[in-house]
C-alpha atoms as a PDB file:
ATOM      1  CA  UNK A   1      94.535 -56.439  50.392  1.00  0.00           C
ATOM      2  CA  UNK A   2      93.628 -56.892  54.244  1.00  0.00           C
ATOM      3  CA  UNK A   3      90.190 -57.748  54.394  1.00  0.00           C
ATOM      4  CA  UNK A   4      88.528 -54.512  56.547  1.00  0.00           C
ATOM      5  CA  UNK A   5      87.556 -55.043  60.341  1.00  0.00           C
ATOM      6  CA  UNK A   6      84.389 -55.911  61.707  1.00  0.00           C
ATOM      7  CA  UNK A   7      83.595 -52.738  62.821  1.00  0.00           C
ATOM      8  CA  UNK A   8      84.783 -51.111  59.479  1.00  0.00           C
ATOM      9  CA  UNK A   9      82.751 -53.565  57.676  1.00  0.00           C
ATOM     10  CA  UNK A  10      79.286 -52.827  59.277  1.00  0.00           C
ATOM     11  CA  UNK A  11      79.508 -49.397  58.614  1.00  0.00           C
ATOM     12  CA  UNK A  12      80.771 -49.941  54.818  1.00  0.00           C
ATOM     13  CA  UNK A  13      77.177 -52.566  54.768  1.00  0.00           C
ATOM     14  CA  UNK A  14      75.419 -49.183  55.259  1.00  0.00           C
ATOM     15  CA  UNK A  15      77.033 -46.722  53.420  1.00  0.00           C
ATOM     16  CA  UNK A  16      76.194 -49.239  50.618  1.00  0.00           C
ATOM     17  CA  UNK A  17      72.768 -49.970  51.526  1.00  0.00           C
ATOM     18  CA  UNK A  18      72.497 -46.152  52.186  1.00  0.00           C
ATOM     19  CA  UNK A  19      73.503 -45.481  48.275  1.00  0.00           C
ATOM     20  CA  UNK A  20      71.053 -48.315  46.827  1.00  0.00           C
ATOM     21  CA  UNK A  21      68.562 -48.750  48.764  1.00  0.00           C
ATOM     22  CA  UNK A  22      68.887 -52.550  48.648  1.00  0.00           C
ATOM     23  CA  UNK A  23      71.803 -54.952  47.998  1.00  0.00           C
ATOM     24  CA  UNK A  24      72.142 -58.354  47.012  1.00  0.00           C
ATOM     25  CA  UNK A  25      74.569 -60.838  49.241  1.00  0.00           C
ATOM     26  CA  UNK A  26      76.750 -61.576  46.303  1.00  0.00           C
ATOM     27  CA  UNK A  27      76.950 -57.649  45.361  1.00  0.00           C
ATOM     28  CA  UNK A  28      78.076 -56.779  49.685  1.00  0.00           C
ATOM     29  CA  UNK A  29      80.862 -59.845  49.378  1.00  0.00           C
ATOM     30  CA  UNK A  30      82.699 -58.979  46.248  1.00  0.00           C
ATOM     31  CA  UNK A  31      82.394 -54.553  46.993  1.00  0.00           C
ATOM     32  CA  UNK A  32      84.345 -55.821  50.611  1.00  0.00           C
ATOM     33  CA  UNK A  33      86.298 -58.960  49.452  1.00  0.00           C
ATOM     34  CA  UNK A  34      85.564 -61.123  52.517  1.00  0.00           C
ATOM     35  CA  UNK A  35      83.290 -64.118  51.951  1.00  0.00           C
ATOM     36  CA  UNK A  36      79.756 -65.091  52.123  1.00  0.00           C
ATOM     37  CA  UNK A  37      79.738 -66.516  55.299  1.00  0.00           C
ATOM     38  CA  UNK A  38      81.459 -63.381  57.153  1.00  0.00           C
ATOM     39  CA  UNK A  39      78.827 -61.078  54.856  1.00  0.00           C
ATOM     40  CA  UNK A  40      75.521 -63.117  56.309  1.00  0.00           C
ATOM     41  CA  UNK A  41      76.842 -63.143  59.757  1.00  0.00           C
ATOM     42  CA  UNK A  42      77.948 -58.931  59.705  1.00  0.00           C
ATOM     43  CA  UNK A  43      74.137 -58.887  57.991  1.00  0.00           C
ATOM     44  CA  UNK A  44      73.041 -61.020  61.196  1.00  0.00           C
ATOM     45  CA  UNK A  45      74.622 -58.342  63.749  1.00  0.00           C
ATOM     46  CA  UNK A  46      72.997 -55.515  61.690  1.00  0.00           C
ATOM     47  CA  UNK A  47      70.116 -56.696  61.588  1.00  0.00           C
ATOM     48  CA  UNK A  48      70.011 -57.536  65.346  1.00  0.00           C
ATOM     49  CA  UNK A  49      71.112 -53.931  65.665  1.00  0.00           C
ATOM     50  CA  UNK A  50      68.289 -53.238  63.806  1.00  0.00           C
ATOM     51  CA  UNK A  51      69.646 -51.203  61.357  1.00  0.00           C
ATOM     52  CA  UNK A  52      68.706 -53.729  58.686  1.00  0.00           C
ATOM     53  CA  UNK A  53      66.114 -56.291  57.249  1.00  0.00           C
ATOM     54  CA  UNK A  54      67.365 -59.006  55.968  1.00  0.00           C
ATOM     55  CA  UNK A  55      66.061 -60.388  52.626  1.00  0.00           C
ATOM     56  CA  UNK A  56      66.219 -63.206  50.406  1.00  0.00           C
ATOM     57  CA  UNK A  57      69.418 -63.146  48.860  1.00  0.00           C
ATOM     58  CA  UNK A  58      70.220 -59.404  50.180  1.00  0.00           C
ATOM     59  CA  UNK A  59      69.514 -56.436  52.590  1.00  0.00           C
ATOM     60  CA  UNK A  60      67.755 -53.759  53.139  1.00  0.00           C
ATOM     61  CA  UNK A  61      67.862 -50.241  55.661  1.00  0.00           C
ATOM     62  CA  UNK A  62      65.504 -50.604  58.583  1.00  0.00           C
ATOM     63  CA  UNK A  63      64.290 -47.091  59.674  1.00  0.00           C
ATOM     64  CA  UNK A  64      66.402 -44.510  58.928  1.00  0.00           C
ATOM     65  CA  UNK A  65      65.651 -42.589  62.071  1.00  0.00           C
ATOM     66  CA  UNK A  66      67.059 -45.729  64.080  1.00  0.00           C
ATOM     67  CA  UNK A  67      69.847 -45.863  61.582  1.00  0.00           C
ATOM     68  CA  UNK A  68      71.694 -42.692  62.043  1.00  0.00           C
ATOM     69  CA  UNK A  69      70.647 -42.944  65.748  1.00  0.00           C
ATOM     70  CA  UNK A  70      72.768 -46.328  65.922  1.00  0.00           C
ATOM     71  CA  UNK A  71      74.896 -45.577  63.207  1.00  0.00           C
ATOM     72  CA  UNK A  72      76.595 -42.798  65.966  1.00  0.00           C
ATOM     73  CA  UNK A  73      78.019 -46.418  67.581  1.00  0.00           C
ATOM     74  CA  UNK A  74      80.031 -47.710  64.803  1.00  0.00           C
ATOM     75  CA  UNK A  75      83.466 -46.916  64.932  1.00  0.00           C
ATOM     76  CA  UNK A  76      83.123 -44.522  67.783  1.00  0.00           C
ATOM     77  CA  UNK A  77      86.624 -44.521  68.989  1.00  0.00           C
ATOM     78  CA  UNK A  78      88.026 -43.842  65.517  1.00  0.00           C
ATOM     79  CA  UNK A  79      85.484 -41.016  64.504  1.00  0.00           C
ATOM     80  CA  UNK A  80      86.123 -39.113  68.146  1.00  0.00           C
ATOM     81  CA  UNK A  81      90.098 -39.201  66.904  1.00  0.00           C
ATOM     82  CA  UNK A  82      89.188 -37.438  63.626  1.00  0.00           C
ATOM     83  CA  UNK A  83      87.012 -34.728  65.584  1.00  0.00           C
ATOM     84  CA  UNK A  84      89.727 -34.180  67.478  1.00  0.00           C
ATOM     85  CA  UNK A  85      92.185 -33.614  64.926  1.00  0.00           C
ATOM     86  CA  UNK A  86      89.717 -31.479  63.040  1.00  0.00           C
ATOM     87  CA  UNK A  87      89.787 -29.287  66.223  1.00  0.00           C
ATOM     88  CA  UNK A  88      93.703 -28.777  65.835  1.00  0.00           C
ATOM     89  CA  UNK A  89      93.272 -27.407  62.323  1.00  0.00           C
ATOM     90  CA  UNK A  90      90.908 -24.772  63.765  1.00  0.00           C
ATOM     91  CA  UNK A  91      91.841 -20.963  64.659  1.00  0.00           C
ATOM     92  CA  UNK A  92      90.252 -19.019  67.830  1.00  0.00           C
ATOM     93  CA  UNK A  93      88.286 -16.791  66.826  1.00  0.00           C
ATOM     94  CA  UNK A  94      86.969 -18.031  63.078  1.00  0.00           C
ATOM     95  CA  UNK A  95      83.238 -18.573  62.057  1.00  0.00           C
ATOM     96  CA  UNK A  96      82.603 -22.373  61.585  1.00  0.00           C
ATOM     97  CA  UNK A  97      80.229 -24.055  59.834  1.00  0.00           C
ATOM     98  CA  UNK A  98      79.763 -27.478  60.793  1.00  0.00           C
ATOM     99  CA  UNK A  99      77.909 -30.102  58.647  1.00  0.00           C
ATOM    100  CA  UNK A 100      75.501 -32.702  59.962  1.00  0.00           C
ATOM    101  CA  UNK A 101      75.639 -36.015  60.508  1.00  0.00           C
ATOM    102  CA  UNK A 102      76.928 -38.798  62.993  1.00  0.00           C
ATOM    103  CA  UNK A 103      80.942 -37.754  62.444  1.00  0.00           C
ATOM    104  CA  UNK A 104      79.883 -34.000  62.533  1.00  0.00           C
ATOM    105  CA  UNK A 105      78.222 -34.706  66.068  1.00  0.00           C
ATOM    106  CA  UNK A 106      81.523 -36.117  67.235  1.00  0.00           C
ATOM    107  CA  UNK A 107      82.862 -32.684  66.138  1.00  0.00           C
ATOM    108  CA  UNK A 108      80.329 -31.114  68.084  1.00  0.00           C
ATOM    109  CA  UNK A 109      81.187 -33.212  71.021  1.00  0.00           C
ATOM    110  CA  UNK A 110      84.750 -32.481  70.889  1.00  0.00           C
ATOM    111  CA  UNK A 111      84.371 -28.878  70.667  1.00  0.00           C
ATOM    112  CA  UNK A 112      82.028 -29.202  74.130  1.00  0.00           C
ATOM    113  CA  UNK A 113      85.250 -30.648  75.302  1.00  0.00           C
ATOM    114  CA  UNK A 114      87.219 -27.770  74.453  1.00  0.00           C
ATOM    115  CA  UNK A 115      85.537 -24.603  75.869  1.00  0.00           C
ATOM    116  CA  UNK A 116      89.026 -22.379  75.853  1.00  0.00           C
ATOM    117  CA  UNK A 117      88.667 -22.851  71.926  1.00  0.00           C
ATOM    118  CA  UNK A 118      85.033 -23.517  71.569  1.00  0.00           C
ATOM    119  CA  UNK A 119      84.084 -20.359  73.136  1.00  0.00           C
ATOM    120  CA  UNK A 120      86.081 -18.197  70.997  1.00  0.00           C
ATOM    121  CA  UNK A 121      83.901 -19.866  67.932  1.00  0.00           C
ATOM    122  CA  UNK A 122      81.279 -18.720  65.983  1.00  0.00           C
ATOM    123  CA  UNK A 123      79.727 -21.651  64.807  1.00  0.00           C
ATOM    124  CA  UNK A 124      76.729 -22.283  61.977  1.00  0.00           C
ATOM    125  CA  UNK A 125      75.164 -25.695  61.200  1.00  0.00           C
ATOM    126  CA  UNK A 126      71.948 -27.430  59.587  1.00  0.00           C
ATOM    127  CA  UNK A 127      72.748 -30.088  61.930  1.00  0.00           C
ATOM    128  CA  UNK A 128      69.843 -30.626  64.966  1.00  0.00           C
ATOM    129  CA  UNK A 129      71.851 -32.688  66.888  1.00  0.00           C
ATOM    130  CA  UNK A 130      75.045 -30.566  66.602  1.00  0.00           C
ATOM    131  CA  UNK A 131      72.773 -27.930  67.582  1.00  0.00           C
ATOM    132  CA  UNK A 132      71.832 -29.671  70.431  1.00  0.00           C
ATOM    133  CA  UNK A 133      75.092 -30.311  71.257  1.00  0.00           C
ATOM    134  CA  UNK A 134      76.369 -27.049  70.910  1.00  0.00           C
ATOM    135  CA  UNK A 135      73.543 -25.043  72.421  1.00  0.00           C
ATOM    136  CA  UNK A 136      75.131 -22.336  75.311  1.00  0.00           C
ATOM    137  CA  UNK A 137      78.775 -23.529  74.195  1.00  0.00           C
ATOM    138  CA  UNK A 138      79.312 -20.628  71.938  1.00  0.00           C
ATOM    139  CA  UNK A 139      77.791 -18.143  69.964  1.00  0.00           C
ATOM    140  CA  UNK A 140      75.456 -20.723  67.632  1.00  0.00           C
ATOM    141  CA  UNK A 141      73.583 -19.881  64.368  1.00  0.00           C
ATOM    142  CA  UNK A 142      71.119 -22.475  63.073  1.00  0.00           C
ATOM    143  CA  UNK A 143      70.121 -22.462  59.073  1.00  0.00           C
ATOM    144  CA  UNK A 144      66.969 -23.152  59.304  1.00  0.00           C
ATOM    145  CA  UNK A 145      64.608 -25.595  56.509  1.00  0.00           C
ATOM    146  CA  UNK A 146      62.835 -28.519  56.136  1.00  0.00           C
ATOM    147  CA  UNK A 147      63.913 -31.641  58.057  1.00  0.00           C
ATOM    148  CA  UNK A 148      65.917 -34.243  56.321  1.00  0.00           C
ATOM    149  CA  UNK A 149      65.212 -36.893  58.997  1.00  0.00           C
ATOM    150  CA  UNK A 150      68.057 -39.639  57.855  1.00  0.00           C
ATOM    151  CA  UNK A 151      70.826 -37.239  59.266  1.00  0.00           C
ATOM    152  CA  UNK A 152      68.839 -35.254  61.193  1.00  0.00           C
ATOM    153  CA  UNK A 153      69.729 -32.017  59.701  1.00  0.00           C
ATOM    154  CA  UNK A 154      67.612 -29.079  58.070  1.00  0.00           C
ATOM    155  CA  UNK A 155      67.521 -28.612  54.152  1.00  0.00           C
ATOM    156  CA  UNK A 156      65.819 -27.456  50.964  1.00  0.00           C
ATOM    157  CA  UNK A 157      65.658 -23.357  49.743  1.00  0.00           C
ATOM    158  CA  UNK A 158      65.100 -21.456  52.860  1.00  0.00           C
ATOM    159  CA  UNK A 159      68.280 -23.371  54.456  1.00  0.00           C
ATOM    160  CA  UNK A 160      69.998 -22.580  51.042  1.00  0.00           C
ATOM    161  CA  UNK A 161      68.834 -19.001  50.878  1.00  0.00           C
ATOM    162  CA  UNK A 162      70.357 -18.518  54.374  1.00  0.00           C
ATOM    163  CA  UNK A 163      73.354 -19.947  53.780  1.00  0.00           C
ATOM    164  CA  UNK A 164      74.137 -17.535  51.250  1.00  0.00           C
ATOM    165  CA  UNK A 165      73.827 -14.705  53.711  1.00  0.00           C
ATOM    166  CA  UNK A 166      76.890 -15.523  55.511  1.00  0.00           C
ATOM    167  CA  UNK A 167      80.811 -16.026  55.545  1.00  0.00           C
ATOM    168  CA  UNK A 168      82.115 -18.834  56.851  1.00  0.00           C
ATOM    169  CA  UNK A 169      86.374 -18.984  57.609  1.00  0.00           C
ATOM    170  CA  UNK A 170      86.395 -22.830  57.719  1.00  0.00           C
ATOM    171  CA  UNK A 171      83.351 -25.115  56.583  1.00  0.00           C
ATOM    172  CA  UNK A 172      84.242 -28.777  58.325  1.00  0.00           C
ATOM    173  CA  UNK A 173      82.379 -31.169  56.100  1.00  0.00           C
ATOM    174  CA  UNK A 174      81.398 -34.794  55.909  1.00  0.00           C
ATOM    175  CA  UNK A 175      80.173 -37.364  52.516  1.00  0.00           C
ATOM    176  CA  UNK A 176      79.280 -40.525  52.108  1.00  0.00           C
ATOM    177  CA  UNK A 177      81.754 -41.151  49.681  1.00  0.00           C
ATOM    178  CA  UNK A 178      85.161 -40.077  48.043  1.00  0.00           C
ATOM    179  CA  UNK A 179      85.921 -41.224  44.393  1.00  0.00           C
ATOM    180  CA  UNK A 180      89.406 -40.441  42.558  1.00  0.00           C
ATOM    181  CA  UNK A 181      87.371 -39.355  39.427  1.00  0.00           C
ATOM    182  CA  UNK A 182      83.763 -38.006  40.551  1.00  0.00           C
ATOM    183  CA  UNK A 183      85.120 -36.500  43.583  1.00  0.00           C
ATOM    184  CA  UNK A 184      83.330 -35.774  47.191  1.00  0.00           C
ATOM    185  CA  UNK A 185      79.582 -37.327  47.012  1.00  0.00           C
ATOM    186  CA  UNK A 186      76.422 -37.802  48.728  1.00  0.00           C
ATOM    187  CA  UNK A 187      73.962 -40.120  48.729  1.00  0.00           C
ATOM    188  CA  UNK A 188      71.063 -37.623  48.168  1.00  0.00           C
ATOM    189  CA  UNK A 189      71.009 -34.589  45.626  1.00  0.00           C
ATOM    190  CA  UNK A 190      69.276 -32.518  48.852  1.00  0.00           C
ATOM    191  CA  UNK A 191      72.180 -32.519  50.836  1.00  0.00           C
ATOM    192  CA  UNK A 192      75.097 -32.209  48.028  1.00  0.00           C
ATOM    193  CA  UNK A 193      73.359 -28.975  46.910  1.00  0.00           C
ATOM    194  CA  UNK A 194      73.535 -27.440  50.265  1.00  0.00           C
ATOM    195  CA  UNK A 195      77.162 -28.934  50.638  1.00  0.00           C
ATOM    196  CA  UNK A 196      78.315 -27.305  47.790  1.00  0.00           C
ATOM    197  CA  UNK A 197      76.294 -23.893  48.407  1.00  0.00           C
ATOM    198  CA  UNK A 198      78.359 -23.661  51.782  1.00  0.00           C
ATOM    199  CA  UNK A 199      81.687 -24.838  50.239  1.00  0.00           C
ATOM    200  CA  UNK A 200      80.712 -21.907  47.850  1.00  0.00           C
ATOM    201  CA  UNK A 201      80.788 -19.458  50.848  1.00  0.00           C
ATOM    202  CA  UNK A 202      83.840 -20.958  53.241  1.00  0.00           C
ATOM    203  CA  UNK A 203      87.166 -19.695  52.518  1.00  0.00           C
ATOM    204  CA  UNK A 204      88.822 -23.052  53.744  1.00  0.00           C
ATOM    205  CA  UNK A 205      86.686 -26.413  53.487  1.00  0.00           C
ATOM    206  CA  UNK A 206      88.074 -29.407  55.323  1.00  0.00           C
ATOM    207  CA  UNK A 207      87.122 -32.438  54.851  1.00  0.00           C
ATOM    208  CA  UNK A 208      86.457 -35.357  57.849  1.00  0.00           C
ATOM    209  CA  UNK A 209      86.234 -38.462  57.108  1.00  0.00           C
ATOM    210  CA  UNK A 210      87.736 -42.029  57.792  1.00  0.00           C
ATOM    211  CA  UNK A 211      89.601 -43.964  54.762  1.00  0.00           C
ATOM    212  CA  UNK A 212      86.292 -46.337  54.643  1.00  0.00           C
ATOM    213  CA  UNK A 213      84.966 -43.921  52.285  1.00  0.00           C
ATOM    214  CA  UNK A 214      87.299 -44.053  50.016  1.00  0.00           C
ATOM    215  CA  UNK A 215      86.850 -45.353  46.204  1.00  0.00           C
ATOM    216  CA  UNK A 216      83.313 -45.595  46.006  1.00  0.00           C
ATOM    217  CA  UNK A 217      81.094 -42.996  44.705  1.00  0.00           C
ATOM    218  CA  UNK A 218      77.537 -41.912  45.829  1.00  0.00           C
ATOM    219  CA  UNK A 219      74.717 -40.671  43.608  1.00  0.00           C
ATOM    220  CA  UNK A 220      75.684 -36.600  43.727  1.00  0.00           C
ATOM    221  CA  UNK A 221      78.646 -34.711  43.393  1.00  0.00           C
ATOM    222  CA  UNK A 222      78.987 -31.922  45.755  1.00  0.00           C
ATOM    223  CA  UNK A 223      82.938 -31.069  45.071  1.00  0.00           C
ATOM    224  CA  UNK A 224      85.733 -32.324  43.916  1.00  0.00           C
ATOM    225  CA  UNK A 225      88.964 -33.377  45.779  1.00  0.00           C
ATOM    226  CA  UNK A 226      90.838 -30.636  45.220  1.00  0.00           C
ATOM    227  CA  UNK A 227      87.690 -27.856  46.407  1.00  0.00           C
ATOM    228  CA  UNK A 228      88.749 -29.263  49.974  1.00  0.00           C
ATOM    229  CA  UNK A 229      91.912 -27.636  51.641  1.00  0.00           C
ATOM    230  CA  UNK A 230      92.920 -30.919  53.785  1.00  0.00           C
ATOM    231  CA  UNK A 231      91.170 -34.301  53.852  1.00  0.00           C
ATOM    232  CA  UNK A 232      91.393 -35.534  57.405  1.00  0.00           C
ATOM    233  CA  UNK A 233      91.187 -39.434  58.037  1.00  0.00           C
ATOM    234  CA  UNK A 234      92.099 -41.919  60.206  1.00  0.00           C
ATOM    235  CA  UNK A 235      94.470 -43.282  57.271  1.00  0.00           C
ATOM    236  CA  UNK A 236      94.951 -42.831  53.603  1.00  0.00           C
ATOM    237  CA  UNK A 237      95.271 -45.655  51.121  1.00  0.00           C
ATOM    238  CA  UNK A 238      98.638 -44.611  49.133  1.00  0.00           C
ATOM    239  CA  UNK A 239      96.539 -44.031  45.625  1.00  0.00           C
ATOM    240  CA  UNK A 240      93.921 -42.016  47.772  1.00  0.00           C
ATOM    241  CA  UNK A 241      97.031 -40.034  49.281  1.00  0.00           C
ATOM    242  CA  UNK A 242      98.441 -39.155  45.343  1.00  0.00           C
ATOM    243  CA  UNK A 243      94.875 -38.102  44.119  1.00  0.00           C
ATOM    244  CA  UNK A 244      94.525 -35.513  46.948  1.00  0.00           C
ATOM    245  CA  UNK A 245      97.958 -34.218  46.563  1.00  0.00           C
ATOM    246  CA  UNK A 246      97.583 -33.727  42.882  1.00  0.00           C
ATOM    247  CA  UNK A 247      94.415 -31.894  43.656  1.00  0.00           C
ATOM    248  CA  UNK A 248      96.398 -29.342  45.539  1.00  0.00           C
ATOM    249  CA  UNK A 249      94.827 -30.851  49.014  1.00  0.00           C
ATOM    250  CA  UNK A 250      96.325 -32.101  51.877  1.00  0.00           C
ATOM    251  CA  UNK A 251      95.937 -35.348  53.960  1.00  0.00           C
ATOM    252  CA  UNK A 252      96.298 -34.741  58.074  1.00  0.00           C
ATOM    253  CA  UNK A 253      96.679 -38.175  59.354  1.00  0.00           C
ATOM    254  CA  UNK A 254      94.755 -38.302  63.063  1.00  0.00           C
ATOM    255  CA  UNK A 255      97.475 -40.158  64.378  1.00  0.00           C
ATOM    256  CA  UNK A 256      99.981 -38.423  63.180  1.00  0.00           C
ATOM    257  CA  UNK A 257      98.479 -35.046  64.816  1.00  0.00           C
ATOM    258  CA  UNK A 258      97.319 -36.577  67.775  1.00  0.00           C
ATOM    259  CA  UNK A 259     100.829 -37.461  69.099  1.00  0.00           C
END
């Protein structure tokens, strides 16, 4: 197996560190199959970054406000191609709920980018900064709640009794994590219950995110990988490609669109 890019491994530190809280040295070498030495210096850059602190032995997050805030760096180029082939899967005219997060801000982005198509859009998120983004771009709806500062988005029962007041034609989602047997997850139960809640109300769900998250799991379900119409990635890793397909879902390759 190709050990992952530098880039690729940074962000896979803190998808880790974003699931436990705190990870031994030892436990970050063998879940990316580089060595030690590689590990301490992509721990060095992180923590530089600060995104980390750096323990005996291990890591753990820095601020969580300053991570998803930096977090919008890594791997820019390749989450800008997946909001742009998210963008080719939509229809003028449909009611869009957009998640939060750093990859569904590159959505939002994209869309400002696109104002024959964005314009035609109804769109609905929980997301602040897609809010942000999005304000006087289209006709916007914001769910409102309490603020979930690590993503920036807002949660708990009033944004889940509002969410259940609408339709949505295509819900374009994000996780932390994609497992062949526990499905799409989330690091915190908060935001898997309002994932699910909207996947519950969207009539097509699609799925963005890059092949990093692949074959780990985080600590809630939200859906499993055939409750998604189309998983769209950067690349699929061939088993991750046959588990999708025999859940009835399809993989859009963002090179592949973006021809």
């Amino acid at each position: 197996m190709t050990a992952p890019l530098a880039e690729e491994r940074l962000t896979r530190i803190l998808d880790l560190l974003a699931r436990q809280g705190t990870v031994r040295t030892t436990a970050i070498t063998a879940h990316l199959g580089v060595s030690g030495a590689t590990v301490r210096r992509d721990l060095d850059v992180l923590a530089g970054r600060g995104l980390i602190r750096k323990l005996h032995g291990g890591a753990a997050l820095a601020s969580q406000d300053q991570q998803y805030r930096d977090r919008q760096q890594l791997e820019r180029g390749g989450k800008e191609r997946l909001a742009q082939a998210a963008l080719t899967l939509l229809t003028p005219g449909q009611t869009v709920y957009l998640d939060a997060g750093t990859t569904a801000l590159h959505v939002a982005q994209a869309l400002r980018r696109t104002p024959a198509l964005t314009r035609t859009l109804r769109v609905v998120t929980h997301g602040i900064d897609v809010a942000y983004e999005l304000n006087g771009e289209c006709p916007l709806y914001v769910v409102g709640g309490e603020v979930y500062g690590s993503t920036y988005s807002l949660t708990g029962p009033d944004a889940l009794a509002t969410v259940d007041r609408y339709s949505y034609d295509t819900f374009l989602v994000g996780c932390t994590s994609i497992d062949p047997e526990r499905g799409l997850t989330n690091s915190n139960l908060v935001e898997a219950q309002q994932k699910a809640a909207i996947l519950r109300r969207a009539r097509r769900s699609l799925l963005i995110a890059d092949h990093s998250k692949w074959g780990h799991a985080g600590f809630a379900t939200f859906a499993g990988l055939g409750d998604v119409a189309a998983w769209v990635t950067d690349r699929a890793p061939a088993d991750a490609l046959r588990a999708f397909q025999s859940a009835g879902a399809q993989v859009v390759e963002a090179d592949a669109v973006l021809k």
